[in-house]
PDB file of N, CA and C in Angstrom:
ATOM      1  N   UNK A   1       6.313   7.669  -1.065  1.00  0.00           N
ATOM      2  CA  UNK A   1       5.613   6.692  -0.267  1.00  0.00           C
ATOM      3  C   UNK A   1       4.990   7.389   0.936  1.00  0.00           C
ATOM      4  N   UNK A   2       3.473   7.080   1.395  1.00  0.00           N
ATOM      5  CA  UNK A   2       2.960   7.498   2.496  1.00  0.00           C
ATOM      6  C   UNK A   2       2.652   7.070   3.212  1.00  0.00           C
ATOM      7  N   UNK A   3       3.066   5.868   3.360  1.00  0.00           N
ATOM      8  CA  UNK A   3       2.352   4.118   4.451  1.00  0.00           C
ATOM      9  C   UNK A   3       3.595   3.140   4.500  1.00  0.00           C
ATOM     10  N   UNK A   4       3.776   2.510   5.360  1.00  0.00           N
ATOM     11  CA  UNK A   4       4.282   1.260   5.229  1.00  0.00           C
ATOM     12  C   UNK A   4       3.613   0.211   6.064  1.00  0.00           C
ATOM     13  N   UNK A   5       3.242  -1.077   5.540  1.00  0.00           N
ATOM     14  CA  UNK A   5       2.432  -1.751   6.573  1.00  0.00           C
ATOM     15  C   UNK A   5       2.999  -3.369   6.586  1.00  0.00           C
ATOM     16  N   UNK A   6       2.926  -3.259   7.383  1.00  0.00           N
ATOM     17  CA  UNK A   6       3.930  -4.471   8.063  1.00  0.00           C
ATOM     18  C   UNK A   6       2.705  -6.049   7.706  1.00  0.00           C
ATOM     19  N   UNK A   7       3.657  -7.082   7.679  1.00  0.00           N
ATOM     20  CA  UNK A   7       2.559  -8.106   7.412  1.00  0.00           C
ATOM     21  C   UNK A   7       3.171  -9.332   8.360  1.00  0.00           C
ATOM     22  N   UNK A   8       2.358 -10.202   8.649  1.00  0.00           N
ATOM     23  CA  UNK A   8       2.309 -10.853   9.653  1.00  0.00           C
ATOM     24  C   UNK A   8       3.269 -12.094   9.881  1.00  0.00           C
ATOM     25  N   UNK A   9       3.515 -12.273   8.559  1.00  0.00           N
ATOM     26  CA  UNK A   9       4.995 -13.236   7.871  1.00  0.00           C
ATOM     27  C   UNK A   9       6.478 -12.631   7.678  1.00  0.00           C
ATOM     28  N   UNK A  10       6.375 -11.637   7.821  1.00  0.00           N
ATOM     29  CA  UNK A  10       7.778 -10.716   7.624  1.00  0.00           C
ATOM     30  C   UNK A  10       7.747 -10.008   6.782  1.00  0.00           C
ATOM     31  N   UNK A  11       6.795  -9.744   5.561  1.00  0.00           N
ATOM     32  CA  UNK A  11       6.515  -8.661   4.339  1.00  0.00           C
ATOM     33  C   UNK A  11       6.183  -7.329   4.666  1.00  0.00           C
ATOM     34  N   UNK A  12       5.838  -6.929   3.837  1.00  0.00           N
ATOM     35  CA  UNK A  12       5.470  -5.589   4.086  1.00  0.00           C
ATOM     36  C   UNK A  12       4.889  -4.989   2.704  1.00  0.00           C
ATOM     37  N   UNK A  13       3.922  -3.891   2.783  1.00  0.00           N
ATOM     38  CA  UNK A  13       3.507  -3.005   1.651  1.00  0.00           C
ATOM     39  C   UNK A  13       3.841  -1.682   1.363  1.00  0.00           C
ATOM     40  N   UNK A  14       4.025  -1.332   0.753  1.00  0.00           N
ATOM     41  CA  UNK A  14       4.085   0.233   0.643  1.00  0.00           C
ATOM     42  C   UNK A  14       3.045   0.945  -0.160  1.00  0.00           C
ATOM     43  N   UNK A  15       2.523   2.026   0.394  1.00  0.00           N
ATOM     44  CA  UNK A  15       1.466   3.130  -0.309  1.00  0.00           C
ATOM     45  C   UNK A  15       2.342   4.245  -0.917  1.00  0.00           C
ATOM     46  N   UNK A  16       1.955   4.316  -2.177  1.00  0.00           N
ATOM     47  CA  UNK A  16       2.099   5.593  -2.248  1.00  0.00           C
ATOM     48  C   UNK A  16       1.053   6.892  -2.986  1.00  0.00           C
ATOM     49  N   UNK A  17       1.283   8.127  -2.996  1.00  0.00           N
ATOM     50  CA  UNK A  17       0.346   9.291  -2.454  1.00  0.00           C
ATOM     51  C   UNK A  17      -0.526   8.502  -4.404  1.00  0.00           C
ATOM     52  N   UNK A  18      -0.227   8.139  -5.163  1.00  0.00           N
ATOM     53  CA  UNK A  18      -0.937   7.971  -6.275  1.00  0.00           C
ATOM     54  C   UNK A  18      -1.666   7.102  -6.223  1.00  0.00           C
ATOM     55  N   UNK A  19      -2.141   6.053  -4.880  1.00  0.00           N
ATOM     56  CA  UNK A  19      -3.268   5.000  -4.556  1.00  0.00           C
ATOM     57  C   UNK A  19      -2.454   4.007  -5.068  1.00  0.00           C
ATOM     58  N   UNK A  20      -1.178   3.548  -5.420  1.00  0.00           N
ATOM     59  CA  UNK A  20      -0.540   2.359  -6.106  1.00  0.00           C
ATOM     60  C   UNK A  20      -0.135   1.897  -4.686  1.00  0.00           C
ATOM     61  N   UNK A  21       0.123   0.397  -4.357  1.00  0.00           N
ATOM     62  CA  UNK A  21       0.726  -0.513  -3.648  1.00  0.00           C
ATOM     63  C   UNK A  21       1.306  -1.775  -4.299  1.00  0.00           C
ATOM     64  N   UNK A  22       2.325  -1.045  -3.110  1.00  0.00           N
ATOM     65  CA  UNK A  22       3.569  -2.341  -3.934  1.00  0.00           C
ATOM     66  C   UNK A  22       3.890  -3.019  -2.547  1.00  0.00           C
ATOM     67  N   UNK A  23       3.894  -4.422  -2.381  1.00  0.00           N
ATOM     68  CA  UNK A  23       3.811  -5.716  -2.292  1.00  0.00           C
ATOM     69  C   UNK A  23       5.232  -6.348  -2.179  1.00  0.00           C
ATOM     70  N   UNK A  24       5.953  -6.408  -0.631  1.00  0.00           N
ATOM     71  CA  UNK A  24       7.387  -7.115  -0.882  1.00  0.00           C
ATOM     72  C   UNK A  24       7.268  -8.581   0.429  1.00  0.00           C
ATOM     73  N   UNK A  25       7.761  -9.553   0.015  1.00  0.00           N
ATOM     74  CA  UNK A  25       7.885 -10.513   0.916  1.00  0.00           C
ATOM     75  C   UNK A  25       6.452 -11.235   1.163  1.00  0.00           C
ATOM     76  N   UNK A  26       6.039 -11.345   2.076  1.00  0.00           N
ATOM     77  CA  UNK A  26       4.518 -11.917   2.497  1.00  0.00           C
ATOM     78  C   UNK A  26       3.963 -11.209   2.543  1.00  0.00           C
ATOM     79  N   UNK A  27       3.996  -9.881   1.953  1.00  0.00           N
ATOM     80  CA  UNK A  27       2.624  -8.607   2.034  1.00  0.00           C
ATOM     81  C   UNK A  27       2.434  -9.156   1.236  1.00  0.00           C
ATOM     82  N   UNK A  28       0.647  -9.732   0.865  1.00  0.00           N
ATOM     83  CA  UNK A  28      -0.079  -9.790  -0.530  1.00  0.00           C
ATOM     84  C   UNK A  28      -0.620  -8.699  -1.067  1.00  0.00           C
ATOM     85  N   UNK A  29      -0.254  -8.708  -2.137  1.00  0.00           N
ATOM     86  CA  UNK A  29      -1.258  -8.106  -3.414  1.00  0.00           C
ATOM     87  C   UNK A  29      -2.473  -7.516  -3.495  1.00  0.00           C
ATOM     88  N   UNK A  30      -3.497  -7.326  -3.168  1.00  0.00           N
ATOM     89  CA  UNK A  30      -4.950  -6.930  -3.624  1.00  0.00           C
ATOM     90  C   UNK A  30      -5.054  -5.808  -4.231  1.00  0.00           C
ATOM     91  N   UNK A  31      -4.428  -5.302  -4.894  1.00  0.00           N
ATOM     92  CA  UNK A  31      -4.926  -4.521  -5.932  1.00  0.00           C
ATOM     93  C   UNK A  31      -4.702  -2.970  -5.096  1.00  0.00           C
ATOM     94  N   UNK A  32      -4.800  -2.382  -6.291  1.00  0.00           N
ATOM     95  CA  UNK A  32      -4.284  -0.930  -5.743  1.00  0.00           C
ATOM     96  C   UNK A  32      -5.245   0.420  -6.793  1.00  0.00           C
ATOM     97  N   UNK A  33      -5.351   1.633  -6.296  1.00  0.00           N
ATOM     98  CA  UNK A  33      -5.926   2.697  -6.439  1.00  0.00           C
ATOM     99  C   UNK A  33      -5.372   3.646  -7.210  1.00  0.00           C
ATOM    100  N   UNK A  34      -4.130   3.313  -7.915  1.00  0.00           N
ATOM    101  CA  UNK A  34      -3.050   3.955  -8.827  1.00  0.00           C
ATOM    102  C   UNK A  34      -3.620   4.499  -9.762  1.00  0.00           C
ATOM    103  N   UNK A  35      -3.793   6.215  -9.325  1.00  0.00           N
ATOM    104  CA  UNK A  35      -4.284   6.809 -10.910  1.00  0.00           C
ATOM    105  C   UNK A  35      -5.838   6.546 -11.023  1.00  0.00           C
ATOM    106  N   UNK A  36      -6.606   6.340  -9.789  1.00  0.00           N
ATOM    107  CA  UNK A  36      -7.993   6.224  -9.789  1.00  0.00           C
ATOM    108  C   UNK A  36      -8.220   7.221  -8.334  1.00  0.00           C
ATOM    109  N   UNK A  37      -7.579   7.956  -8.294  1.00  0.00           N
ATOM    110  CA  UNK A  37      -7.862   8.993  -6.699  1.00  0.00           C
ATOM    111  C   UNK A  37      -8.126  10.529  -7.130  1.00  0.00           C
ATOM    112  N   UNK A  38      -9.009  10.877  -6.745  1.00  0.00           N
ATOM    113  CA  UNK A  38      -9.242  12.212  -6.712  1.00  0.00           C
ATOM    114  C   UNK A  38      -8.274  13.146  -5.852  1.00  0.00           C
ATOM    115  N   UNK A  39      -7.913  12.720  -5.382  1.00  0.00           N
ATOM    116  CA  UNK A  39      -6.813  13.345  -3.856  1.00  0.00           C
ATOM    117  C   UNK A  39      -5.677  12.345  -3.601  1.00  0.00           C
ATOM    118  N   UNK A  40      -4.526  12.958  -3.537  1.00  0.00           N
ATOM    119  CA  UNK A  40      -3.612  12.212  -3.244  1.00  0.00           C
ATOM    120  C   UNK A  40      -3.775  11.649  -1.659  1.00  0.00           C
ATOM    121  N   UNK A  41      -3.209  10.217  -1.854  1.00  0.00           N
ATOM    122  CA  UNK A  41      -3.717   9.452  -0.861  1.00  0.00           C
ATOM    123  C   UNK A  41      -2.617   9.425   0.499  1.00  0.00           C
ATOM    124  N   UNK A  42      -2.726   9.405   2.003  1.00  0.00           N
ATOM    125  CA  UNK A  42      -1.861  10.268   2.867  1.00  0.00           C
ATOM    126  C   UNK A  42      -2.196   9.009   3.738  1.00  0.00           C
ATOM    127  N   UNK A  43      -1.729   8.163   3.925  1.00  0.00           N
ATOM    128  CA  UNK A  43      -1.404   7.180   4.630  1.00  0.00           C
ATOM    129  C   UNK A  43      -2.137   5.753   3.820  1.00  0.00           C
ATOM    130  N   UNK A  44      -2.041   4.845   4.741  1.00  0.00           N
ATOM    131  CA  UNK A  44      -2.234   3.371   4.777  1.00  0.00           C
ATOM    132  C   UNK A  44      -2.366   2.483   5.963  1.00  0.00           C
ATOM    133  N   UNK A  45      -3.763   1.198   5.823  1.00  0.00           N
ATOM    134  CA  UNK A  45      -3.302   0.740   7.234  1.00  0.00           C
ATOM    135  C   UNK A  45      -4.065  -0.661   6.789  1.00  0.00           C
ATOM    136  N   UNK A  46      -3.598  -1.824   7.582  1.00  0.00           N
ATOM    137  CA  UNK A  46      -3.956  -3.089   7.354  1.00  0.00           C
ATOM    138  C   UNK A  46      -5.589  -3.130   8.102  1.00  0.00           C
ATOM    139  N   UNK A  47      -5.629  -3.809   7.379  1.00  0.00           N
ATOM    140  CA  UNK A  47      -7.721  -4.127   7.153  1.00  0.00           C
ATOM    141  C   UNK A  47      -7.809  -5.848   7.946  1.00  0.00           C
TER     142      UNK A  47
END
C-alpha cells in the first residue's frame, strides 16, 4: 500500500503501488488503475 485517504464519514481508501483501490467504510468506490500503469503508482490523495 502507498496512500491511505481518509473520507469524510469515517471510511477510508487504500492505494496500492499496482493503481488498485480498495474501498473500506464510507470511502466510495470509483474505480481503480490496477494493472493499467506504466509505473508503479507512489502515493494517493482525495480529489
Amino acid at each position: 500500500m502507498v496512500g491511505l485517504i481518509a473520507a469524510p464519514g469515517g471510511g477510508y481508501q487504500l492505494v496500492g503501488a499496482d493503481g488498485g483501490v480498495y474501498a473500506f467504510g464510507d470511502g466510495n468506490f470509483l474505480g481503480s488503475m490496477s494493472g493499467r500503469l506504466a509505473r508503479p503508482a507512489v502515493g494517493g490523495t482525495a480529489a
